[in-house]
N, C-alpha and C. Protein backbone atom coordinates (compact mmCIF):
# COMPACT_ATOMS: atom_id res chain seq x y z
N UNK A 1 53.51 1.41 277.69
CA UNK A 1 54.54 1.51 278.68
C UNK A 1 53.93 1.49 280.09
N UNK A 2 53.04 2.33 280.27
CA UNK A 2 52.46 2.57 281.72
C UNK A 2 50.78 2.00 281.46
N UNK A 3 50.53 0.56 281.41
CA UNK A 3 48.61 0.45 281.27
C UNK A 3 47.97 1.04 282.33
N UNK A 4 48.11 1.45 283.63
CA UNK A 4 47.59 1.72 284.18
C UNK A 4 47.23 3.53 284.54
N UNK A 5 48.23 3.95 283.58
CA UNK A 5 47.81 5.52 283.39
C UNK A 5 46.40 5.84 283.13
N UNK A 6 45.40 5.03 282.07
CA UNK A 6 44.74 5.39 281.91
C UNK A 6 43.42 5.51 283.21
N UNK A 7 43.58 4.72 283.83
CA UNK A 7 43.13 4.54 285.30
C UNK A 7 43.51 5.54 285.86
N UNK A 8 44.51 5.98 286.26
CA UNK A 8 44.83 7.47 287.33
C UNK A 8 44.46 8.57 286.78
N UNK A 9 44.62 8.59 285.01
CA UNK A 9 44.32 9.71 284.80
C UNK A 9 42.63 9.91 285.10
N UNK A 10 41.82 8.97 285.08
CA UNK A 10 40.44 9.10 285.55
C UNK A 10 40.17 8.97 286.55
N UNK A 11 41.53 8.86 287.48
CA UNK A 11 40.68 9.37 289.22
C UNK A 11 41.24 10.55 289.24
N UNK A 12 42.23 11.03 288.90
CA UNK A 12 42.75 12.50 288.94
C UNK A 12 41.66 13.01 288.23
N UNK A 13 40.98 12.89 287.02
CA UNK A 13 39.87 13.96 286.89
C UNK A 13 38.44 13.89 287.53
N UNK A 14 38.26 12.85 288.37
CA UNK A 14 37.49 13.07 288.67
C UNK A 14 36.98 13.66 290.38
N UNK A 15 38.14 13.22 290.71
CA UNK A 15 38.93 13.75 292.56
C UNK A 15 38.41 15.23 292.35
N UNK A 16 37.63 15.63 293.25
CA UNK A 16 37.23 16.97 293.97
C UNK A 16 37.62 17.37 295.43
N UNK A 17 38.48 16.44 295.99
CA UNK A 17 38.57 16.83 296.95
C UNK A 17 39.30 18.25 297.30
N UNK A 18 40.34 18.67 296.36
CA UNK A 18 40.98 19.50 297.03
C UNK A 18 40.49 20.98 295.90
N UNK A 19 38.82 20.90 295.62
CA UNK A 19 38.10 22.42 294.79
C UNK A 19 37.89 23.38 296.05
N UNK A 20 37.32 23.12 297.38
CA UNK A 20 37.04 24.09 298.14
C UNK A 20 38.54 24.65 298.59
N UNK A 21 39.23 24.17 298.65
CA UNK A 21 41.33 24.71 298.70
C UNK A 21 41.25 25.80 298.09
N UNK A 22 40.70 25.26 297.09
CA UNK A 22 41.23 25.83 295.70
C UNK A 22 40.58 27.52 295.85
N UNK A 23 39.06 27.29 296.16
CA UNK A 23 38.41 28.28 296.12
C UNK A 23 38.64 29.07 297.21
N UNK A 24 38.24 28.64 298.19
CA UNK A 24 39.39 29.39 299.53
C UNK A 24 40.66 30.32 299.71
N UNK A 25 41.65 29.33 298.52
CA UNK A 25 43.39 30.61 298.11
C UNK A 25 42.40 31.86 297.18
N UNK A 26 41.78 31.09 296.16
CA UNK A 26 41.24 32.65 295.34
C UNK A 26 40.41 33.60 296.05
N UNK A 27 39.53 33.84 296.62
CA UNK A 27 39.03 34.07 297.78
C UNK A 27 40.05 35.21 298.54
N UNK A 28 40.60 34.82 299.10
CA UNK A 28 41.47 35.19 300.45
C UNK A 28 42.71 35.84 299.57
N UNK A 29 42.90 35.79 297.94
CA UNK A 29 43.85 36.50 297.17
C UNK A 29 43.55 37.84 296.76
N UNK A 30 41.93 37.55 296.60
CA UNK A 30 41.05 38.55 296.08
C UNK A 30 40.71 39.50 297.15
N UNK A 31 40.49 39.39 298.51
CA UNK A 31 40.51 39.90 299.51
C UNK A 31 42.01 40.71 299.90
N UNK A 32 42.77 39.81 299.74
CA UNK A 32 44.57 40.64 300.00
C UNK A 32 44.71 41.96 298.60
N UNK A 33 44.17 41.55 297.53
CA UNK A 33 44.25 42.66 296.56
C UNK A 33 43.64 43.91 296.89
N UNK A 34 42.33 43.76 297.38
CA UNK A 34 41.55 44.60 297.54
C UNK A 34 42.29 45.32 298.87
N UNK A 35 42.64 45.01 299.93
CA UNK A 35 43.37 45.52 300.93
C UNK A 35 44.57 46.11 300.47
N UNK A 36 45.06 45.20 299.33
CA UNK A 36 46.20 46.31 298.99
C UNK A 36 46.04 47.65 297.94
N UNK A 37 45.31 47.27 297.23
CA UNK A 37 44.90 48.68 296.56
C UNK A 37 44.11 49.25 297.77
N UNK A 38 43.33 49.27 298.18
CA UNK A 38 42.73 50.18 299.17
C UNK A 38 43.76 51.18 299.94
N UNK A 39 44.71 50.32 300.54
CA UNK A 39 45.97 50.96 301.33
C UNK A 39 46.90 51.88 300.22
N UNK A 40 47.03 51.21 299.40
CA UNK A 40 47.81 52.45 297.86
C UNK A 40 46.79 53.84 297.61
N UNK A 41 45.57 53.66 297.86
CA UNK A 41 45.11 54.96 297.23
C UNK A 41 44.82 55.62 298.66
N UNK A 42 44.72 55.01 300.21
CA UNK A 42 44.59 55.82 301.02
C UNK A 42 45.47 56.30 301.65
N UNK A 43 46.85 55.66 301.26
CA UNK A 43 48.27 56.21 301.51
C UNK A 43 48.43 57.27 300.45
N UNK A 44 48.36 57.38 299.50
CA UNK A 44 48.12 58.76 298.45
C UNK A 44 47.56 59.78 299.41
N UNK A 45 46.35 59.09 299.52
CA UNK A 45 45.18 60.61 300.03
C UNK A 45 46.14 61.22 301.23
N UNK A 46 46.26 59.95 302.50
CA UNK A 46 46.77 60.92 303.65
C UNK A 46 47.84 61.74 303.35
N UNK A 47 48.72 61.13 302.42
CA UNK A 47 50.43 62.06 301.75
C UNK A 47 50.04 63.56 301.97
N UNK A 48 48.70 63.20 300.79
CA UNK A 48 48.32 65.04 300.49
C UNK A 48 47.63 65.56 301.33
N UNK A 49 46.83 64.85 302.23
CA UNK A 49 46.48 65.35 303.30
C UNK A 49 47.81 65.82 304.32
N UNK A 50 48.37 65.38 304.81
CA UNK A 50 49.95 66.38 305.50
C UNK A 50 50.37 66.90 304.91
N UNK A 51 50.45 66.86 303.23
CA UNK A 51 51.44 67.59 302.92
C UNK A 51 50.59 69.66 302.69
N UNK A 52 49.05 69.24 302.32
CA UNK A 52 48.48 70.40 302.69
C UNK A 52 48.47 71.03 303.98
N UNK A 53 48.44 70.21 305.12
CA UNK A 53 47.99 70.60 306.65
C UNK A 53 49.38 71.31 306.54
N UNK A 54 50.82 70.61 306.32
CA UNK A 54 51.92 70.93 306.54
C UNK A 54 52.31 72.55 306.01
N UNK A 55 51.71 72.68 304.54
CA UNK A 55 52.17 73.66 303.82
C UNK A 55 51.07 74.91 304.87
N UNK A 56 50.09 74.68 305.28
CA UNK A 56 49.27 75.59 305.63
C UNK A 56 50.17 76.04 307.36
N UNK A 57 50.82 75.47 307.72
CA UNK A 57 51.05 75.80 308.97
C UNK A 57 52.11 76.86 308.73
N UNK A 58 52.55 77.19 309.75
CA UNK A 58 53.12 78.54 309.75
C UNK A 58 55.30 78.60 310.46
N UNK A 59 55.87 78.69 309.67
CA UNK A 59 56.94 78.32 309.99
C UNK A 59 57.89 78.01 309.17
C-alpha cells in the first residue's frame, strides 16, 4: 500500500536530532521533582517549627 514506508521508517530511526530535547525535558523534570519534594518536607518541618514556637508562647 505505502512502498515508501519502509524508507521513512529508516530515517525516523535513525534521526537524532531531537535526543538532546529529549534529555534536557528529563533533566529539568528531575530537577522540578527534587524542588518539589524538598519544599514538601521543608514545609512539614517549618509547620512544626511554629506550631512549637506557637505552643511555647504565652497567651
Amino acid at each position: 500500500m505505502f512502498p515508501f514506508r519502509g524508507v521513512l521508517w529508516a530515517r525516523f530511526v535513525e534521526d537524532e536530532c531531537g535526543g538532546p530535547a529529549i534529555e534536557y525535558m528529563i533533566l529539568a523534570s528531575l530537577i522540578a521533582m527534587t524542588i518539589l519534594v524538598g519544599f514538601t518536607t521543608m514545609t512539614d518541618k517549618v509547620a512544626s517549627t511554629y506550631s512549637t514556637v506557637s505552643a511555647s508562647l504565652p497567651g
